[in-house]
Each structure stands twice: as structure tokens, then as C-alpha cells.
PDB file of N, CA and C in Angstrom:
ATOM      1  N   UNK A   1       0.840  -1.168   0.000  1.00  0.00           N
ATOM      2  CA  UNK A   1       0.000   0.000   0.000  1.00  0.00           C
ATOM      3  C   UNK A   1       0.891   1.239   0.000  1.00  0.00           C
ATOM      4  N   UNK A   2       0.629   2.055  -1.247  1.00  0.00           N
ATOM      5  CA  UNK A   2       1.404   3.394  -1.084  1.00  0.00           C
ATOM      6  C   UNK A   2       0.454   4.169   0.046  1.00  0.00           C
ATOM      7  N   UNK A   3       1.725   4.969   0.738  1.00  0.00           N
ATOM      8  CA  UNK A   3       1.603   6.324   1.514  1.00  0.00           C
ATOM      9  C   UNK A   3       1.834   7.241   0.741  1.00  0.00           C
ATOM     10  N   UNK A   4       0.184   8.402   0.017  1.00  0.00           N
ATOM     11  CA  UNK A   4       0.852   9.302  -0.440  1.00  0.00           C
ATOM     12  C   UNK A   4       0.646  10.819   0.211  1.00  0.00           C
ATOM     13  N   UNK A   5       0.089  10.790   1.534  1.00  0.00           N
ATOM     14  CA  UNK A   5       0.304  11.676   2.512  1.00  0.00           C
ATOM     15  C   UNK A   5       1.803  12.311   2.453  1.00  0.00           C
ATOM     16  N   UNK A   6       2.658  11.245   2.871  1.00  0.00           N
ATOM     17  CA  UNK A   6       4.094  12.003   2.697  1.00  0.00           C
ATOM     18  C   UNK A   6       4.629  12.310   1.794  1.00  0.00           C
ATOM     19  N   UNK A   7       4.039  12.396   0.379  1.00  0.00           N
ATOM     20  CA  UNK A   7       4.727  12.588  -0.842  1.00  0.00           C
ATOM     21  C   UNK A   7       3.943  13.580  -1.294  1.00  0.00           C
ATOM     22  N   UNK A   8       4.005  15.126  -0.663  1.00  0.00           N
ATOM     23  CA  UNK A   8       2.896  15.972  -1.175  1.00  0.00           C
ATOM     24  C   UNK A   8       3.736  17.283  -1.594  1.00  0.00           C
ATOM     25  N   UNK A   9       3.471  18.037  -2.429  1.00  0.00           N
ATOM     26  CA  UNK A   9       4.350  19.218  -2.631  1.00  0.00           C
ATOM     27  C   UNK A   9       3.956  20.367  -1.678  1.00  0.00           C
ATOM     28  N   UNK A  10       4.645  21.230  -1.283  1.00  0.00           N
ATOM     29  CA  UNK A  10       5.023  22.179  -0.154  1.00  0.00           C
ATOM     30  C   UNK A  10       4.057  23.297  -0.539  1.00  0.00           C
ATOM     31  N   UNK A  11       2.671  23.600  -0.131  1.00  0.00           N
ATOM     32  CA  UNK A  11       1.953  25.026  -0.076  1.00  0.00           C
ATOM     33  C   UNK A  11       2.934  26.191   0.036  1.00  0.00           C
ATOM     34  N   UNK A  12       2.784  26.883  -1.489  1.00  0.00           N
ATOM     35  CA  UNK A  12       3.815  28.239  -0.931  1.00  0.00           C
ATOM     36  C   UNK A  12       2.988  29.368  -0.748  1.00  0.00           C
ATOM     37  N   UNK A  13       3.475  30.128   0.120  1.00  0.00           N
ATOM     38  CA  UNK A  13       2.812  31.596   0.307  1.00  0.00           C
ATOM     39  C   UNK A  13       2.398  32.487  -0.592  1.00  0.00           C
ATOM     40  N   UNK A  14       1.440  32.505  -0.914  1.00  0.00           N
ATOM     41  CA  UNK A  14       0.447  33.602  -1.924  1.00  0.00           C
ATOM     42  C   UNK A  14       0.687  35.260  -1.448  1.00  0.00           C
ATOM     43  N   UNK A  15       0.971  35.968  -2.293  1.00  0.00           N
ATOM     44  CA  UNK A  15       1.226  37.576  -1.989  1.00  0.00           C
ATOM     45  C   UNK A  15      -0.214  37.788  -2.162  1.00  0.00           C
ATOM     46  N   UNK A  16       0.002  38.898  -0.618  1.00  0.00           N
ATOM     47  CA  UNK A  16      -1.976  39.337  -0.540  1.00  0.00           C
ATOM     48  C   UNK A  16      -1.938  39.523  -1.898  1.00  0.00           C
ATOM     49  N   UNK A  17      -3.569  39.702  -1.979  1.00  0.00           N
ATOM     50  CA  UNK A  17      -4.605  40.293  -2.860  1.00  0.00           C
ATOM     51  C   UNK A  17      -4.745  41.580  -2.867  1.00  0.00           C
ATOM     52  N   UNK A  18      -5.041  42.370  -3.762  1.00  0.00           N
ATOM     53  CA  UNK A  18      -5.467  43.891  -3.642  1.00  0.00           C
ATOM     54  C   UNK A  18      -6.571  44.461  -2.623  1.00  0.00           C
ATOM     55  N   UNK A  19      -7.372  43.613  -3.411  1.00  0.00           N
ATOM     56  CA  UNK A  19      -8.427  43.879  -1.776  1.00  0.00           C
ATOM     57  C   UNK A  19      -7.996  43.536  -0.262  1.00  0.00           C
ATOM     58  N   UNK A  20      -7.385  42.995  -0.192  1.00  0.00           N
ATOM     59  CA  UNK A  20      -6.799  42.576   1.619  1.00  0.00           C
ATOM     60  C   UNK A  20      -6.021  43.817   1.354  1.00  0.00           C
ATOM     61  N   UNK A  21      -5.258  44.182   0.200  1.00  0.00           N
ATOM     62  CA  UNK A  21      -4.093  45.935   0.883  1.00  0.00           C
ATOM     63  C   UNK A  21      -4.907  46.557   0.587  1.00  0.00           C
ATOM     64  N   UNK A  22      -5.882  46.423   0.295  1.00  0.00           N
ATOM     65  CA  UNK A  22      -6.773  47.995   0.219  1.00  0.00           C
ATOM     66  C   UNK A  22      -7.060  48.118   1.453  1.00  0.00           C
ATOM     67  N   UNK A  23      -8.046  47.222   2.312  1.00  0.00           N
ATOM     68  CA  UNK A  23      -9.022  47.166   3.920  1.00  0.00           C
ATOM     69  C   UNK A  23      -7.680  47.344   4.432  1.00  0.00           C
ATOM     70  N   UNK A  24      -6.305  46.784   4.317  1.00  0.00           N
ATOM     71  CA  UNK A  24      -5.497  46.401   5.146  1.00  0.00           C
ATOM     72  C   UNK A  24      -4.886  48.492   5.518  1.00  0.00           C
ATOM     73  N   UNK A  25      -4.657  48.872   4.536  1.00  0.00           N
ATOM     74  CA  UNK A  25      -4.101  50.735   4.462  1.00  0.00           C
ATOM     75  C   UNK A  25      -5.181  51.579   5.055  1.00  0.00           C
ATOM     76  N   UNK A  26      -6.606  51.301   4.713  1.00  0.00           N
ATOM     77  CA  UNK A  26      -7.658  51.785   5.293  1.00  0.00           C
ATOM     78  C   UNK A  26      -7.530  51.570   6.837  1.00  0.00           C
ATOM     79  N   UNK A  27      -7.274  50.206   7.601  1.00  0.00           N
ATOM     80  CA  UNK A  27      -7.206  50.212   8.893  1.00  0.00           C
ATOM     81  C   UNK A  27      -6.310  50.373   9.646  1.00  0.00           C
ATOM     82  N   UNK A  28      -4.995  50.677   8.729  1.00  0.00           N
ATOM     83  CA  UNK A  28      -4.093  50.721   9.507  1.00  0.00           C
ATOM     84  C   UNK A  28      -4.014  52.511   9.561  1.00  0.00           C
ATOM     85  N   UNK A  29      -4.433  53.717   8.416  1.00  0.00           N
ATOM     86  CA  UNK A  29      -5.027  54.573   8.510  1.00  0.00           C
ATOM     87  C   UNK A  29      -5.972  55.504   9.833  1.00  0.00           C
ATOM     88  N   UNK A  30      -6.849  54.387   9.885  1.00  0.00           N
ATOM     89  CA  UNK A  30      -7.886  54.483  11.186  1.00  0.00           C
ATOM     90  C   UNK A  30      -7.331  54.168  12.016  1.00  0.00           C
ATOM     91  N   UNK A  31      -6.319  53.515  12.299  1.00  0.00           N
ATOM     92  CA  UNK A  31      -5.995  52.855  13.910  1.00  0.00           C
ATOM     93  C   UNK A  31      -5.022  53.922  14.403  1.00  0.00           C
ATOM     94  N   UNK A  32      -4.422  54.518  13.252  1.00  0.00           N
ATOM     95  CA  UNK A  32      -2.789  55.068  13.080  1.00  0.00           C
ATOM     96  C   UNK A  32      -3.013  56.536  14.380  1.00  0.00           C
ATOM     97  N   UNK A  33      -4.561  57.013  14.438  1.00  0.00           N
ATOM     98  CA  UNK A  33      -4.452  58.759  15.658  1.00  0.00           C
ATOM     99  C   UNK A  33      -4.864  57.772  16.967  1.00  0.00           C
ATOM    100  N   UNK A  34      -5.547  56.759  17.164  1.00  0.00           N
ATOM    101  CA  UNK A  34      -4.926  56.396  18.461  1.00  0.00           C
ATOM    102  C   UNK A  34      -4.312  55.988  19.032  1.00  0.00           C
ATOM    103  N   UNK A  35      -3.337  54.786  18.316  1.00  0.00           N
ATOM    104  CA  UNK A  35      -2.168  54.523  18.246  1.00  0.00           C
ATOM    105  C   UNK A  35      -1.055  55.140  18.747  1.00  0.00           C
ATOM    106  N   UNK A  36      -0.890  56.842  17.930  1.00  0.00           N
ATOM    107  CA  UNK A  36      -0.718  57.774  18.652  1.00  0.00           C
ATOM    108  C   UNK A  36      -0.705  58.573  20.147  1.00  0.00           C
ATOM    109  N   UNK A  37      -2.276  58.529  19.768  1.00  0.00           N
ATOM    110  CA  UNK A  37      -2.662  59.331  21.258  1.00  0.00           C
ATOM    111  C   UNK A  37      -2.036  58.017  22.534  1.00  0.00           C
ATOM    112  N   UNK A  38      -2.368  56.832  22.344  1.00  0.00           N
ATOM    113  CA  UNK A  38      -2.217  55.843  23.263  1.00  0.00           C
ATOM    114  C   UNK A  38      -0.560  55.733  23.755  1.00  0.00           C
ATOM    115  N   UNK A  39       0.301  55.643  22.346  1.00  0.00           N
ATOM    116  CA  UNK A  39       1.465  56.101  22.161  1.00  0.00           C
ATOM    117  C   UNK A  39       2.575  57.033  23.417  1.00  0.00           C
ATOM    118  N   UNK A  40       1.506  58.469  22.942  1.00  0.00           N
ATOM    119  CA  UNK A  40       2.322  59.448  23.797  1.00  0.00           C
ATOM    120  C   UNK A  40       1.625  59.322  25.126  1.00  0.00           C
ATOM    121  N   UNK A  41       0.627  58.995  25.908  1.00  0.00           N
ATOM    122  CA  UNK A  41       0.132  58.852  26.952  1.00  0.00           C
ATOM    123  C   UNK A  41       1.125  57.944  27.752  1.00  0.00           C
ATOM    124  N   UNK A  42       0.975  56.842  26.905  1.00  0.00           N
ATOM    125  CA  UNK A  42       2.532  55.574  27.285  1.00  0.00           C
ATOM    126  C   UNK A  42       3.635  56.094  27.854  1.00  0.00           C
ATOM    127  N   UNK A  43       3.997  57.552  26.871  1.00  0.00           N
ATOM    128  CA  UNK A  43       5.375  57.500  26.746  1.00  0.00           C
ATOM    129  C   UNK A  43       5.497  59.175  28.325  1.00  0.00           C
ATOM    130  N   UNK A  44       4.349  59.360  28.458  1.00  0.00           N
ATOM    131  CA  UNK A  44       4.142  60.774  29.057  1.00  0.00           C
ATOM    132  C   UNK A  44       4.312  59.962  30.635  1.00  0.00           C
ATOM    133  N   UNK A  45       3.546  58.795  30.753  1.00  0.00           N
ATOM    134  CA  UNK A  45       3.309  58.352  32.295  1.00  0.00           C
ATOM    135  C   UNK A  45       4.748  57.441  32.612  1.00  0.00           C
ATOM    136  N   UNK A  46       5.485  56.960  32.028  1.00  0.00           N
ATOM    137  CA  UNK A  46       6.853  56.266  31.559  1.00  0.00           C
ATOM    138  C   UNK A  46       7.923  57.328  31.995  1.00  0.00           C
ATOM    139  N   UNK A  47       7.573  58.417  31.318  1.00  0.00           N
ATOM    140  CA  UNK A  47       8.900  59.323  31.379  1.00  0.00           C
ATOM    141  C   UNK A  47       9.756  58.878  30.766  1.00  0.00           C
ATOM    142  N   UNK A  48       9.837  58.020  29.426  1.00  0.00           N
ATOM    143  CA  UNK A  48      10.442  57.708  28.299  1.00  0.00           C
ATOM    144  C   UNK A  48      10.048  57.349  27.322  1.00  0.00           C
ATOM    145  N   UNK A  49      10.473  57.333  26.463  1.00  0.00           N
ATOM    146  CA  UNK A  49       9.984  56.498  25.308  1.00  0.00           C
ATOM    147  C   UNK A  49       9.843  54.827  25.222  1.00  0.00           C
ATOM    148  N   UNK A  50       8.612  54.853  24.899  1.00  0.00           N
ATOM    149  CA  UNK A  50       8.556  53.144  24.415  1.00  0.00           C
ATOM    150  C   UNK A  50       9.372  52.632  23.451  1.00  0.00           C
ATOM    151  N   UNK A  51       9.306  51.365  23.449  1.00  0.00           N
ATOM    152  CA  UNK A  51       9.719  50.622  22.132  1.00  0.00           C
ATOM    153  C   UNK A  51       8.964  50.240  20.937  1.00  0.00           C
ATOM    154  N   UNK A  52       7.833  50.272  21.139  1.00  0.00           N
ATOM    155  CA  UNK A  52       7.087  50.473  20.411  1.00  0.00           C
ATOM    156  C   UNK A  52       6.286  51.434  19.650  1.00  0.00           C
ATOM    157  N   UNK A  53       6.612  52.297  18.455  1.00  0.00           N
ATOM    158  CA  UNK A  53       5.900  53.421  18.545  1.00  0.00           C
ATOM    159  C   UNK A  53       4.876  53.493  17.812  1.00  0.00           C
ATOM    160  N   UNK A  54       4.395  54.973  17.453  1.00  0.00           N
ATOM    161  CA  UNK A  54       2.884  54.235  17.315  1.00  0.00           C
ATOM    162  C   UNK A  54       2.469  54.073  15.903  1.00  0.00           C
ATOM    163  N   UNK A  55       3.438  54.079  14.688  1.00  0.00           N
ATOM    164  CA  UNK A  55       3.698  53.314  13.243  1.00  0.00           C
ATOM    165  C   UNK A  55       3.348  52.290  13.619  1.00  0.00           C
ATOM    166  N   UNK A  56       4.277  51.146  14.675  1.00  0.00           N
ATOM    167  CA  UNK A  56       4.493  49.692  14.728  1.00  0.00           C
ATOM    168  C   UNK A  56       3.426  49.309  15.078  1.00  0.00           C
ATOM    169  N   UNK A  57       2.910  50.324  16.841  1.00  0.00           N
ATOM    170  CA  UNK A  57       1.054  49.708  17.002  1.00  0.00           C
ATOM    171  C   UNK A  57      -0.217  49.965  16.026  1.00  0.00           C
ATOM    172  N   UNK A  58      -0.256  50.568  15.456  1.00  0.00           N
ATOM    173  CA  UNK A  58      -1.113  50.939  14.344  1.00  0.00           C
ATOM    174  C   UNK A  58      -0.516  49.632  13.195  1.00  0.00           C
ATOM    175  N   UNK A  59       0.296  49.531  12.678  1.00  0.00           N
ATOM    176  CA  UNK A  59       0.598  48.298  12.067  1.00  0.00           C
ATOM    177  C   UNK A  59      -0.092  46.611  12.487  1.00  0.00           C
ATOM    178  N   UNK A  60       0.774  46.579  13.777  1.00  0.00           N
ATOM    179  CA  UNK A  60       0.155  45.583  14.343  1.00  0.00           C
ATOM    180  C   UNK A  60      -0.944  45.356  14.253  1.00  0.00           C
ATOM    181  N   UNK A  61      -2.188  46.323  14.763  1.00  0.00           N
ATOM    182  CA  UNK A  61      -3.020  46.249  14.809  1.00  0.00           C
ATOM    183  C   UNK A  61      -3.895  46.123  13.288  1.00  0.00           C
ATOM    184  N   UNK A  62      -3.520  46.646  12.457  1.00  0.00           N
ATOM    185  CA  UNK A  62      -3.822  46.747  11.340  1.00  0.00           C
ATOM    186  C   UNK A  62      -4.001  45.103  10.693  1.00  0.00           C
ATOM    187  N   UNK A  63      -2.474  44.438  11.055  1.00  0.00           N
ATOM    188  CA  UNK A  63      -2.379  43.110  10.934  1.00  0.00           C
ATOM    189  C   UNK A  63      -3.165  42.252  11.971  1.00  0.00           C
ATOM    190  N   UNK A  64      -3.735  42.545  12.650  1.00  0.00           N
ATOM    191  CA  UNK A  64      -4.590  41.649  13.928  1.00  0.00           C
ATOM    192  C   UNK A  64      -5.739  41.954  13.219  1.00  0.00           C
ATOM    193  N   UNK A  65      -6.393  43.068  12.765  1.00  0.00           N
ATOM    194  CA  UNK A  65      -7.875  43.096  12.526  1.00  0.00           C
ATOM    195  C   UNK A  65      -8.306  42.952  11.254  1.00  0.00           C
ATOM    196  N   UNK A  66      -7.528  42.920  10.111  1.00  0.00           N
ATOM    197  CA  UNK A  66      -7.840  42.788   8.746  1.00  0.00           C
ATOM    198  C   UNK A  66      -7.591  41.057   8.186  1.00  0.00           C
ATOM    199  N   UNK A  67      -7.151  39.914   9.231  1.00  0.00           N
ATOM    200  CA  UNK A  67      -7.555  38.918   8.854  1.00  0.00           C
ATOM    201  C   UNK A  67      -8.574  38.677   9.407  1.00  0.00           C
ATOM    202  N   UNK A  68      -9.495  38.872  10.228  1.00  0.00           N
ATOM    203  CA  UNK A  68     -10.833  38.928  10.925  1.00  0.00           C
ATOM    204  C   UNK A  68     -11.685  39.224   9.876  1.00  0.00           C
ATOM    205  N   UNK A  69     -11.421  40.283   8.971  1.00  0.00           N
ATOM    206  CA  UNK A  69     -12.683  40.772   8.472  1.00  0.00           C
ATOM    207  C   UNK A  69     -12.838  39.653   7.075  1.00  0.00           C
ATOM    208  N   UNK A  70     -11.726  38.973   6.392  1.00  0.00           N
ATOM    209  CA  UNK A  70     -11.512  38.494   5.730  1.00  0.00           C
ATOM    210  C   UNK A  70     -11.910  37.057   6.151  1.00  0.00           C
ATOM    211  N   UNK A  71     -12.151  36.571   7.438  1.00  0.00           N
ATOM    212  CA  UNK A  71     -12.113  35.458   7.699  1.00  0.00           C
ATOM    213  C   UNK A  71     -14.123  35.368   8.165  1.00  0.00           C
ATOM    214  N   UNK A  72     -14.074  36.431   7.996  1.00  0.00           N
ATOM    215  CA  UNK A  72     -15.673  36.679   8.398  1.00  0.00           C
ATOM    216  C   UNK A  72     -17.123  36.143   7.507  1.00  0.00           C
TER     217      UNK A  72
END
């Protein structure tokens, strides 16, 4: 009996779609002034700067909520 489970070719990674970077610039857009505001509040009660600023959280976030809408 062949096993051809183990003889399968390797799924490669697909470059998004236009529509996923379209929603994806739109939310990262929208997320990008509180991000901000949340940002310098961080960085005001700290008395330094984070490591994270608020490009990267607005990003992040951008990437956390635009496979949701896609998966919806």
C-alpha cells in the first residue's frame, strides 16, 4: 500500500490580494491617531519612550484586525 500523505508538494505563500491591501491601508489609517494618542500617553506616564511606537502599534493592529474581516 502506497503512503501518499508524505509525498505531497510544499503550499507556498500567496502575496496578498489587492483587496486585503486595500481594507489592510484603510485600517491601519484608522488605527494610526490612536495609536498615537495611546502612544504618547505611554510615553508621558513612563517618562520615556517606548519601544514600540505608534507606526508599529497601528501596524500591528492593522495586521490583527484585517484577517478577521476576511475570515468573516
Amino acid at each position: 500500500m502506497t503512503d501518499f500523505t508524505s509525498n505531497h508538494t510544499v503550499a507556498r505563500h500567496k502575496p496578498p490580494k489587492t483587496e486585503f491591501m486595500i481594507y489592510f491601508g484603510i485600517i491601519f489609517l484608522a488605527t494610526l491617531p490612536l495609536a498615537t494618542i495611546t502612544w504618547a500617553l505611554a510615553a508621558i506616564r513612563s517618562a520615556s519612550l517606548t519601544d514600540k511606537g505608534p507606526v508599529k502599534r497601528a501596524w500591528s493592529q492593522a495586521r490583527i484586525i484585517t484577517p478577521m474581516i476576511f475570515s468573516a
